[in-house]
N, C-alpha and C. Protein backbone atom coordinates (compact mmCIF):
# COMPACT_ATOMS: atom_id res chain seq x y z
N UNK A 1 107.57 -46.00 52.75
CA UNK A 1 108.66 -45.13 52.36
C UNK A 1 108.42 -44.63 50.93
N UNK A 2 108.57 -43.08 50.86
CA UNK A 2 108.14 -42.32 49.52
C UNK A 2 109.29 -42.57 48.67
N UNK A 3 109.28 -43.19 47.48
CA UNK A 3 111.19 -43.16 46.63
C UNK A 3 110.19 -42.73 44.97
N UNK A 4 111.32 -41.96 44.84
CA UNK A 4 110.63 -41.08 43.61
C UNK A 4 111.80 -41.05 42.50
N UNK A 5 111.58 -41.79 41.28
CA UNK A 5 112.15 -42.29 40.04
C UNK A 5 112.07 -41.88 38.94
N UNK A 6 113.44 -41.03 38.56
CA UNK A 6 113.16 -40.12 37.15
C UNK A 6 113.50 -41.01 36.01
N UNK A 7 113.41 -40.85 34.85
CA UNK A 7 113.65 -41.09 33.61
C UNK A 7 113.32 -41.02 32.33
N UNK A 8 114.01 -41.01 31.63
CA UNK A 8 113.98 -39.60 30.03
C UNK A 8 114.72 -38.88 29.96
N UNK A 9 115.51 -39.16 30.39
CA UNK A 9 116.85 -38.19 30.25
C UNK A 9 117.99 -38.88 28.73
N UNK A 10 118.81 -38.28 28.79
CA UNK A 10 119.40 -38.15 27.41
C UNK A 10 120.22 -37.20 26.53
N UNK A 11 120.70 -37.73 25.73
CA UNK A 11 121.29 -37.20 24.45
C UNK A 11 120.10 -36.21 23.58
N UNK A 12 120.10 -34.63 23.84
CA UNK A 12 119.39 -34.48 22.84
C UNK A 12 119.82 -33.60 21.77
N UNK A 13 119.35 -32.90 20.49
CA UNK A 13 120.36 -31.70 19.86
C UNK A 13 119.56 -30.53 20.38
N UNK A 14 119.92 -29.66 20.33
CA UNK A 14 119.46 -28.33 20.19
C UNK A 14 118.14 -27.96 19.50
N UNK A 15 116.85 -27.05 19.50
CA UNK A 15 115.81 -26.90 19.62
C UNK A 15 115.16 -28.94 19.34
N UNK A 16 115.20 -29.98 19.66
CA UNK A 16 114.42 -31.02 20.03
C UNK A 16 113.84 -30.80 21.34
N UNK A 17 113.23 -32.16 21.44
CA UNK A 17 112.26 -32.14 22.46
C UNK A 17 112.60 -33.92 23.30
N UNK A 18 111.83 -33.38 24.66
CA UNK A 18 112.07 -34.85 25.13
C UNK A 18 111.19 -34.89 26.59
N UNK A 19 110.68 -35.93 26.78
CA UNK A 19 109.95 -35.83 27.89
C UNK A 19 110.51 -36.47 28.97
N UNK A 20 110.82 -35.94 30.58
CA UNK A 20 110.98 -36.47 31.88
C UNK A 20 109.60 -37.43 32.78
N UNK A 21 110.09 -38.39 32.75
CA UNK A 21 108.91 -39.19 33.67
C UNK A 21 109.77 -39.21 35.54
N UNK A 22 108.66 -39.07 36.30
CA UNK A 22 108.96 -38.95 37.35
C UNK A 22 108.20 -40.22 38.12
N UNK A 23 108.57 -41.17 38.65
CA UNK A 23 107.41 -42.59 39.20
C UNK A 23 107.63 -42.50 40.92
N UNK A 24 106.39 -42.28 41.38
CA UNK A 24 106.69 -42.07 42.83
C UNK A 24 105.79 -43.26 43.43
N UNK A 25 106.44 -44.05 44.61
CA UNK A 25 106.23 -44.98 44.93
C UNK A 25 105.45 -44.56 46.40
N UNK A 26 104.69 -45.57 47.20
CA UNK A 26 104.23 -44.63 48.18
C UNK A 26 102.77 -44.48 48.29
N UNK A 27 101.65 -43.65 49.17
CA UNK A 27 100.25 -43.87 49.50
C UNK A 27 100.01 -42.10 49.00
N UNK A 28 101.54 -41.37 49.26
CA UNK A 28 101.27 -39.82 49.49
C UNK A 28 101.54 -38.83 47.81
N UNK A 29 101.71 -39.81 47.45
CA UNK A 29 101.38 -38.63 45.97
C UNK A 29 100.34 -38.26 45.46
N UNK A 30 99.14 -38.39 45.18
CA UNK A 30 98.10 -37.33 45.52
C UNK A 30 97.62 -36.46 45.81
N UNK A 31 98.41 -36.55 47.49
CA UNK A 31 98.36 -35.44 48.27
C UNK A 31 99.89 -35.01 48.42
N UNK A 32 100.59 -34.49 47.27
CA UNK A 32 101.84 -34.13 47.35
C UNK A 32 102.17 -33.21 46.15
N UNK A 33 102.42 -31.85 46.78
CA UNK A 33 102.87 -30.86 45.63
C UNK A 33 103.92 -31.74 44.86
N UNK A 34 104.10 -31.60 43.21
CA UNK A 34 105.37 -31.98 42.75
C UNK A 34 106.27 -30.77 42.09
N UNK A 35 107.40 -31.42 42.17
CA UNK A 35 108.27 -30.05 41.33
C UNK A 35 109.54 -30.84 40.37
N UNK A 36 110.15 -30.06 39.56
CA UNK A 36 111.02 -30.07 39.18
C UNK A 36 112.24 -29.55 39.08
N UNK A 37 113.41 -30.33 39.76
CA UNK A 37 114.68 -28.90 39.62
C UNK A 37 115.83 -29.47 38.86
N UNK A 38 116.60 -28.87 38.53
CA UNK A 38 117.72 -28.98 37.58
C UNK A 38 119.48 -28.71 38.48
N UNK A 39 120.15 -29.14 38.04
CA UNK A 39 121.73 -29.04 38.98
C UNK A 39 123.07 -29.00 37.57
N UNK A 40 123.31 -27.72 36.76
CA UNK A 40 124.33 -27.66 35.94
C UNK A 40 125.35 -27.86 36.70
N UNK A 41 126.54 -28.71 36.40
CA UNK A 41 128.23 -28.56 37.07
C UNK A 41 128.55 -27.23 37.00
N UNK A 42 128.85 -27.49 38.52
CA UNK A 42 129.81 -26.46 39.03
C UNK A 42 128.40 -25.18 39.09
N UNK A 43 127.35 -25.46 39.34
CA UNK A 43 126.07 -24.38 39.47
C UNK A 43 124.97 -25.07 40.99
N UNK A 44 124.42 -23.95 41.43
CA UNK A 44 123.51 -24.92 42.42
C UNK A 44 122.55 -25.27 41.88
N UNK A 45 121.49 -26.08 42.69
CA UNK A 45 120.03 -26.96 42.15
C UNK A 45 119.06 -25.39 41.80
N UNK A 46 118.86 -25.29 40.93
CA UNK A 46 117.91 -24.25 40.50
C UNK A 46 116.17 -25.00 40.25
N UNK A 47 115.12 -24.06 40.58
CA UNK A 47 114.09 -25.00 40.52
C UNK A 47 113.23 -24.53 38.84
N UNK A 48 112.89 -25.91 39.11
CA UNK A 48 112.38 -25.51 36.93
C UNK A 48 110.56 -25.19 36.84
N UNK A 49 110.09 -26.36 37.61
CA UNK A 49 108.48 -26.09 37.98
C UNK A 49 108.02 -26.96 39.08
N UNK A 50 106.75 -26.52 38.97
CA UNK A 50 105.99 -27.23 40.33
C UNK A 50 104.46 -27.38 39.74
N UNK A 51 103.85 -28.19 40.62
CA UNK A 51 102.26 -28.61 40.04
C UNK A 51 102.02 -28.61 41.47
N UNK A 52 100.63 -28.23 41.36
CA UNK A 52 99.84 -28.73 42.82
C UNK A 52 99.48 -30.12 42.58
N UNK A 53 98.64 -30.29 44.27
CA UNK A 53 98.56 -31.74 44.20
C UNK A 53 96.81 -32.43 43.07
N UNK A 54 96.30 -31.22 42.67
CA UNK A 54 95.26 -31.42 42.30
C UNK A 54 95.84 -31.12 40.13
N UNK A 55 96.48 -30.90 40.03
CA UNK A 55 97.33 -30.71 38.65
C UNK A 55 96.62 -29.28 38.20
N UNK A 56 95.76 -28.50 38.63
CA UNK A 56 95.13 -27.53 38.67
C UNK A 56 96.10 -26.66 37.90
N UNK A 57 96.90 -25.91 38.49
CA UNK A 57 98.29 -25.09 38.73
C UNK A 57 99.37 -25.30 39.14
N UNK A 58 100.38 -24.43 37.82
CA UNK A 58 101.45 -24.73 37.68
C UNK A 58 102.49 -23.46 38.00
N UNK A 59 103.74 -23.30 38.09
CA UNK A 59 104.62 -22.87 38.41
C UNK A 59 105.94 -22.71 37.76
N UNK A 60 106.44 -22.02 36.53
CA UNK A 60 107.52 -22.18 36.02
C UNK A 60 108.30 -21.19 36.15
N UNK A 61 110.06 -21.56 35.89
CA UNK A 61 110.71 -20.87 36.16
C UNK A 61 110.73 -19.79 35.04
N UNK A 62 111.01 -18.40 35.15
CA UNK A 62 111.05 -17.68 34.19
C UNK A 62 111.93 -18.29 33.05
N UNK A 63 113.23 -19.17 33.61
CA UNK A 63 113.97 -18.81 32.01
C UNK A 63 113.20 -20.65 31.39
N UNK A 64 111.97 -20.82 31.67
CA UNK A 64 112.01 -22.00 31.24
C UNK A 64 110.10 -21.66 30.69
N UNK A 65 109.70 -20.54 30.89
CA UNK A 65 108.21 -20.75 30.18
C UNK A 65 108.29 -20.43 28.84
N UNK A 66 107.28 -21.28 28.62
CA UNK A 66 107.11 -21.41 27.22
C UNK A 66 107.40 -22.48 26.55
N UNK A 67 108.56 -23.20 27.39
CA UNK A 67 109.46 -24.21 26.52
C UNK A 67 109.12 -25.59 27.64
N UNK A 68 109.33 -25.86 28.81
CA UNK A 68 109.12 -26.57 29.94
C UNK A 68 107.04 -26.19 29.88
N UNK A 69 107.20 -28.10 30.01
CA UNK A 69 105.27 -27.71 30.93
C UNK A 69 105.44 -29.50 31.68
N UNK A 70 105.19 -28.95 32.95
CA UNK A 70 105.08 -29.92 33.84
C UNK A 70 103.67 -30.36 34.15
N UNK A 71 103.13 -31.90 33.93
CA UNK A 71 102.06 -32.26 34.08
C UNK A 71 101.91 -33.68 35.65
N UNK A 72 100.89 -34.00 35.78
CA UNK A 72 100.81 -34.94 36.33
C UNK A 72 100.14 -35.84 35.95
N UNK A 73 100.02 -37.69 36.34
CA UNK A 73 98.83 -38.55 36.51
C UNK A 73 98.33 -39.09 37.66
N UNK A 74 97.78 -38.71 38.44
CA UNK A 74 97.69 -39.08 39.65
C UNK A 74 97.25 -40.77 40.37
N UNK A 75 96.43 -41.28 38.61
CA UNK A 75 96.55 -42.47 38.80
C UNK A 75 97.49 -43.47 38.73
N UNK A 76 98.61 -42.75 37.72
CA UNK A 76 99.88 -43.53 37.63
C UNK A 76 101.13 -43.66 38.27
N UNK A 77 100.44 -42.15 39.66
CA UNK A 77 101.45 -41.90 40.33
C UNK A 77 102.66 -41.53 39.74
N UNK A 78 102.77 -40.43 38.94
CA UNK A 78 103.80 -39.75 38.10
C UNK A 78 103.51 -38.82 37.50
N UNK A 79 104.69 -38.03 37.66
CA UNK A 79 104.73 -36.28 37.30
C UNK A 79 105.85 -36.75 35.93
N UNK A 80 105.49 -35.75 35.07
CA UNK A 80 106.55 -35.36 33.79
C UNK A 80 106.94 -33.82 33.56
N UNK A 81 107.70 -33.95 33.02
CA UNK A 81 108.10 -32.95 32.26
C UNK A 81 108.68 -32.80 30.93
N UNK A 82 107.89 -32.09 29.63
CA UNK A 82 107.94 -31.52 29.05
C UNK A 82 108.77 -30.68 28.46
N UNK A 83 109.53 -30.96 27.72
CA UNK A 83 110.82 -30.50 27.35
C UNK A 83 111.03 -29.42 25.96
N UNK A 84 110.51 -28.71 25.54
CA UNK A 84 110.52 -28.46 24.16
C UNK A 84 111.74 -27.23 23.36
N UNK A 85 112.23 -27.15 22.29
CA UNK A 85 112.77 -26.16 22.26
C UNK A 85 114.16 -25.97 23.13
N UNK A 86 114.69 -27.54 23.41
CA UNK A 86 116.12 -27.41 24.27
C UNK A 86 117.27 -26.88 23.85
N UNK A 87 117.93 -25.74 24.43
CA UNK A 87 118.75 -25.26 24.59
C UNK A 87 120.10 -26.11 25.20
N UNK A 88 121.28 -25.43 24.96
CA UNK A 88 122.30 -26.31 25.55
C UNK A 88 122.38 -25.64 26.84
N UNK A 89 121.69 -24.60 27.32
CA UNK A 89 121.84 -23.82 28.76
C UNK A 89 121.18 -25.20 29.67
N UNK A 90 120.27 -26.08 28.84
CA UNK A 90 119.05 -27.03 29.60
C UNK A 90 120.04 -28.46 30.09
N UNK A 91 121.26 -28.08 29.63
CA UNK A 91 122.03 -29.08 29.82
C UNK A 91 122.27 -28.99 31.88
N UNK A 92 121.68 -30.75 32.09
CA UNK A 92 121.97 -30.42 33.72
C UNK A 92 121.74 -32.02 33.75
N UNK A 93 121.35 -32.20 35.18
CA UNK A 93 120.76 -33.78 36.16
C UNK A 93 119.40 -32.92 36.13
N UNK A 94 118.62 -33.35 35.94
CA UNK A 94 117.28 -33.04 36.49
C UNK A 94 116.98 -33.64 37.66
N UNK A 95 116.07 -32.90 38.51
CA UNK A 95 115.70 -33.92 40.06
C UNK A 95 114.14 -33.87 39.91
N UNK A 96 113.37 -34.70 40.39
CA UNK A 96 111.84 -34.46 40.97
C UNK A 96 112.23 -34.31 42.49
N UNK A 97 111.02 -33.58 42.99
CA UNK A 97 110.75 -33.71 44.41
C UNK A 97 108.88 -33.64 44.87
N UNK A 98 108.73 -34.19 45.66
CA UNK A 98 107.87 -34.01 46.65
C UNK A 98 108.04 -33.62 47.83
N UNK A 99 106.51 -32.50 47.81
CA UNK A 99 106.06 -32.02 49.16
C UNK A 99 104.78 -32.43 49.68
N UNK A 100 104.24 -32.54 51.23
CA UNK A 100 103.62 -33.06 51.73
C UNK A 100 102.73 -31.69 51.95
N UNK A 101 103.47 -30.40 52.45
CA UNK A 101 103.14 -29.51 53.46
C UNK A 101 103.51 -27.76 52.35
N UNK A 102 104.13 -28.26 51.07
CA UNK A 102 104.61 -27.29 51.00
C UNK A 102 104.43 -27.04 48.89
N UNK A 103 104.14 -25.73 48.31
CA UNK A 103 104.25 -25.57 47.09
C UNK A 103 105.09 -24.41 46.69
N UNK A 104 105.99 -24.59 45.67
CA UNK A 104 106.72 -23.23 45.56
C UNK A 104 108.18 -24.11 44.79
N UNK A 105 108.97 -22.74 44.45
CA UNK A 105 110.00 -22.87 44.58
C UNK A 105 111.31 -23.01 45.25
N UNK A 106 111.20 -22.99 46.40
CA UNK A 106 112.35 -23.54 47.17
C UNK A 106 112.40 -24.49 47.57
N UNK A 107 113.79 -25.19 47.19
CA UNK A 107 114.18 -26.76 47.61
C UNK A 107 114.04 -27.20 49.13
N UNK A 108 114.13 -26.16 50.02
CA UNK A 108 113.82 -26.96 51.21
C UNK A 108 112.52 -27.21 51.73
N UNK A 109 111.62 -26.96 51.11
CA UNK A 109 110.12 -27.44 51.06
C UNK A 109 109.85 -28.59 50.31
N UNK A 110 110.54 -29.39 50.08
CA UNK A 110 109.92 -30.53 49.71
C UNK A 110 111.22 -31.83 49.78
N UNK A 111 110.28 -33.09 50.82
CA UNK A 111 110.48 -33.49 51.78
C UNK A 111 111.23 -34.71 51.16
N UNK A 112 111.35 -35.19 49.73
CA UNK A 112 111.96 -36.29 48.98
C UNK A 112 112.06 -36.29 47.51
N UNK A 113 112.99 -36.61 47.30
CA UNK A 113 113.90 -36.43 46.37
C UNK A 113 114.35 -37.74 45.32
N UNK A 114 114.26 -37.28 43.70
CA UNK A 114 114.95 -39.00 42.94
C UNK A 114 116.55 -38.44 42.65
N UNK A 115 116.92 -39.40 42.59
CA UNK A 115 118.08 -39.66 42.46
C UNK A 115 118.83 -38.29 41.15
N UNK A 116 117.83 -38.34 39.99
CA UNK A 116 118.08 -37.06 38.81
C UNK A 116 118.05 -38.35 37.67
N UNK A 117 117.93 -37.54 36.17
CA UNK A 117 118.10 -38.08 35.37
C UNK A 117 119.19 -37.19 34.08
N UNK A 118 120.34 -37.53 33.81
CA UNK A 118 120.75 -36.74 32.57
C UNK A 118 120.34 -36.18 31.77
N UNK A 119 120.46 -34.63 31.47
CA UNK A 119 119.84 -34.14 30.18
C UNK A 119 121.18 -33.43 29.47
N UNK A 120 121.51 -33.72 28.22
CA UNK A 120 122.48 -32.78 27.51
C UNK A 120 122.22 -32.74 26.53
N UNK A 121 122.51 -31.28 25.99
CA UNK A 121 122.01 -30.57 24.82
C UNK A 121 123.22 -30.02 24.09
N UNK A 122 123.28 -31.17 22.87
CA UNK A 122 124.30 -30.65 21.76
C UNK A 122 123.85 -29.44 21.16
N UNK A 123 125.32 -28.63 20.95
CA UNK A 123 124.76 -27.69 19.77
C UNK A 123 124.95 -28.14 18.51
């Protein structure tokens, strides 16, 4: 069973920085696109980035390049993310997900999900 574990989330101020660790448990991360999405209250899950399964290429959301860079370790079995330059718009739950079959931005392509980790951004 794939269970995928965020954390780094937090208290941060405005333009700081902070990094998301993602720990995926399991035989199939390797061979598993990763991504990142975000869920503001009272907003739907918007997606932030994605990596292939080879860390080759990446995928970011427009309102997040430049500032967001999503990496992987494939030996440690964990994806991050890269936080820089936070805005209080960055204020959300962050989620990881994995895909088996699928790379991109849409949430219904990828097949498991962590729980999220808090991010809020004082001004």
């Amino acid at each position: 069973q794939v269970q995928l574990v965020e954390s780094g989330g937090g208290l941060v101020q405005a333009g700081g920085s902070l990094r998301l660790s993602c720990a995926v448990s399991g035989p199939t991360f390797s061979s598993s696109a990763m991504a990142w999405f975000r869920q503001a209250p009272g907003k739907e899950r918007e997606f932030v980035a994605a990596i292939t399964r080879s860390g080759r290429h990446t995928l970011n959301a427009d309102s997040v390049k430049g500032r967001f860079t999503i990496s992987r370790d494939n030996g440690k079995n964990t994806v991050f993310l890269q936080i820089d330059s936070v805005k209080p718009e960055d204020t959300a739950v962050y989620y990881c997900a994995a895909a088996s079959l699928y790379y991109g931005l849409d949430p219904r392509g990828y097949d498991h999900w962590g729980q999220g980790t808090q991010v809020t951004v004082s001004s």
